[in-house]
Protein backbone atom coordinates (compact mmCIF):
# COMPACT_ATOMS: atom_id res chain seq x y z
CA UNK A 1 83.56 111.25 210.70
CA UNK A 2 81.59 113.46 213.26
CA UNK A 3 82.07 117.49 212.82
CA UNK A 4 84.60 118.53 215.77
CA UNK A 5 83.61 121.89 215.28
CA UNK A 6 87.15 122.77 215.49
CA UNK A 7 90.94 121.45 215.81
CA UNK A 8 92.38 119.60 218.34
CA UNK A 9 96.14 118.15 218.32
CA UNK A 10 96.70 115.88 221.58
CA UNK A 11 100.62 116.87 221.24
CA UNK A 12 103.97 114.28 220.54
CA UNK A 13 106.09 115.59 218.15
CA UNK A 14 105.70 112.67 215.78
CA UNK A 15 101.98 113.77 215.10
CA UNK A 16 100.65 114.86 211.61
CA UNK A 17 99.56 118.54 211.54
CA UNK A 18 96.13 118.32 211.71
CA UNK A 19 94.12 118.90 208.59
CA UNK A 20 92.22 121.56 210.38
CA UNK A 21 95.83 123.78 210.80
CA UNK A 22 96.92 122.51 207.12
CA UNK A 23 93.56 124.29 205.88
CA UNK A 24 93.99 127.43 206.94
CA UNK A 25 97.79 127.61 206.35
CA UNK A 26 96.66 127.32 202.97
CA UNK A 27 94.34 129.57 203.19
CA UNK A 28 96.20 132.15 204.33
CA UNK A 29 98.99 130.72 201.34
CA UNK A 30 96.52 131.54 198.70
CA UNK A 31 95.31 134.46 200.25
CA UNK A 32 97.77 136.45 201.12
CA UNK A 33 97.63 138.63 204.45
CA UNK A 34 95.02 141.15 205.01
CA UNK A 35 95.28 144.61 206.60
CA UNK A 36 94.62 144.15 210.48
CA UNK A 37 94.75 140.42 210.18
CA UNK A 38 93.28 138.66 213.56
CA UNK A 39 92.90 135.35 212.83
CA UNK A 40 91.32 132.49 210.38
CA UNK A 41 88.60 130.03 212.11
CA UNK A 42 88.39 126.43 210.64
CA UNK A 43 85.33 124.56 211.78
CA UNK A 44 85.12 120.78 210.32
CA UNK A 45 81.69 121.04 208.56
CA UNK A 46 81.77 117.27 207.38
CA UNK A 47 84.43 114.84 206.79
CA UNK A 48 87.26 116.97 204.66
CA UNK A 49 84.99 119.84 204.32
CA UNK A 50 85.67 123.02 206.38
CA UNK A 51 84.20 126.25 206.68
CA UNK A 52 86.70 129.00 207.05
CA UNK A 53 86.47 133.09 208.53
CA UNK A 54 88.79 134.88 207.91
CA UNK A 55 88.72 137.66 210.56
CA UNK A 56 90.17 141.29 210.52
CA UNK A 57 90.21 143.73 212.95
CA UNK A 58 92.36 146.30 215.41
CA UNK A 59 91.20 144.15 218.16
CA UNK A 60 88.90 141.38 219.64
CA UNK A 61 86.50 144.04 220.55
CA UNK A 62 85.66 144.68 216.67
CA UNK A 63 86.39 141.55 214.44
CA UNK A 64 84.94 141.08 211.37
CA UNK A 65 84.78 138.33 208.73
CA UNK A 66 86.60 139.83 206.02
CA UNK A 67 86.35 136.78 203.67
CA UNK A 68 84.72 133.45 204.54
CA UNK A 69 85.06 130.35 202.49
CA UNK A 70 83.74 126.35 202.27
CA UNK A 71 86.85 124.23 201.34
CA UNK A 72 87.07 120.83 200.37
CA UNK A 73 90.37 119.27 201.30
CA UNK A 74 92.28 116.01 201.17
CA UNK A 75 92.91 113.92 203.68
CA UNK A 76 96.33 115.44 204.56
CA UNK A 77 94.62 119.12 204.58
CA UNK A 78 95.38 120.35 201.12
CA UNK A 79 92.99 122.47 199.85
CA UNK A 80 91.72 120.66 197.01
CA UNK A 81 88.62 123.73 195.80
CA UNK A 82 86.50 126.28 198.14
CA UNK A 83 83.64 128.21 197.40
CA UNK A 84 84.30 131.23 196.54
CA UNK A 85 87.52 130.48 195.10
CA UNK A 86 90.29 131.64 196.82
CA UNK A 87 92.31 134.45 194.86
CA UNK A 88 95.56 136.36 195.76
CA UNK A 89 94.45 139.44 197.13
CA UNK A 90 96.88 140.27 199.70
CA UNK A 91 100.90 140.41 199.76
């Protein structure tokens, strides 16, 4: 499998939730949510292996990565182990 460099659902409502969006759902799951939570970036590094930013900020104009991560996950998305590992920090 070729890195997508990001998600992409082509729509039906039959579809699987792509592992991409099952990633960092679980993510944010393990997580919890941050103070000024923007949004989480998944980018397919190779096949079931992501790299994940978590970004925080008031606005677009000053994001930050708050807490990045490289997850391994199985084929249906669940987060199987990242790097560091992901604790509870957040309610």
């Amino acid at each position: 499998m070729q890195p997508t460099g990001g998600e992409r659902q082509t729509g039906g409502t039959d579809e699987a939730v792509p592992p991409g969006r099952m990633v960092r759902n679980g993510v944010i799951a393990a997580l919890g949510r941050p103070p000024e939570f923007y949004d989480i970036t998944v980018r397919a590094v190779w096949e079931n292996h992501y790299r994940v930013n978590v970004l925080v900020g008031p606005d677009p104009t000053s994001i930050r990565i708050a807490h990045s991560y490289f997850v391994k996950a199985g084929e249906n998305g669940d987060i199987l182990s990242a790097t560091p590992r992901i604790c509870r920090l957040y309610a």
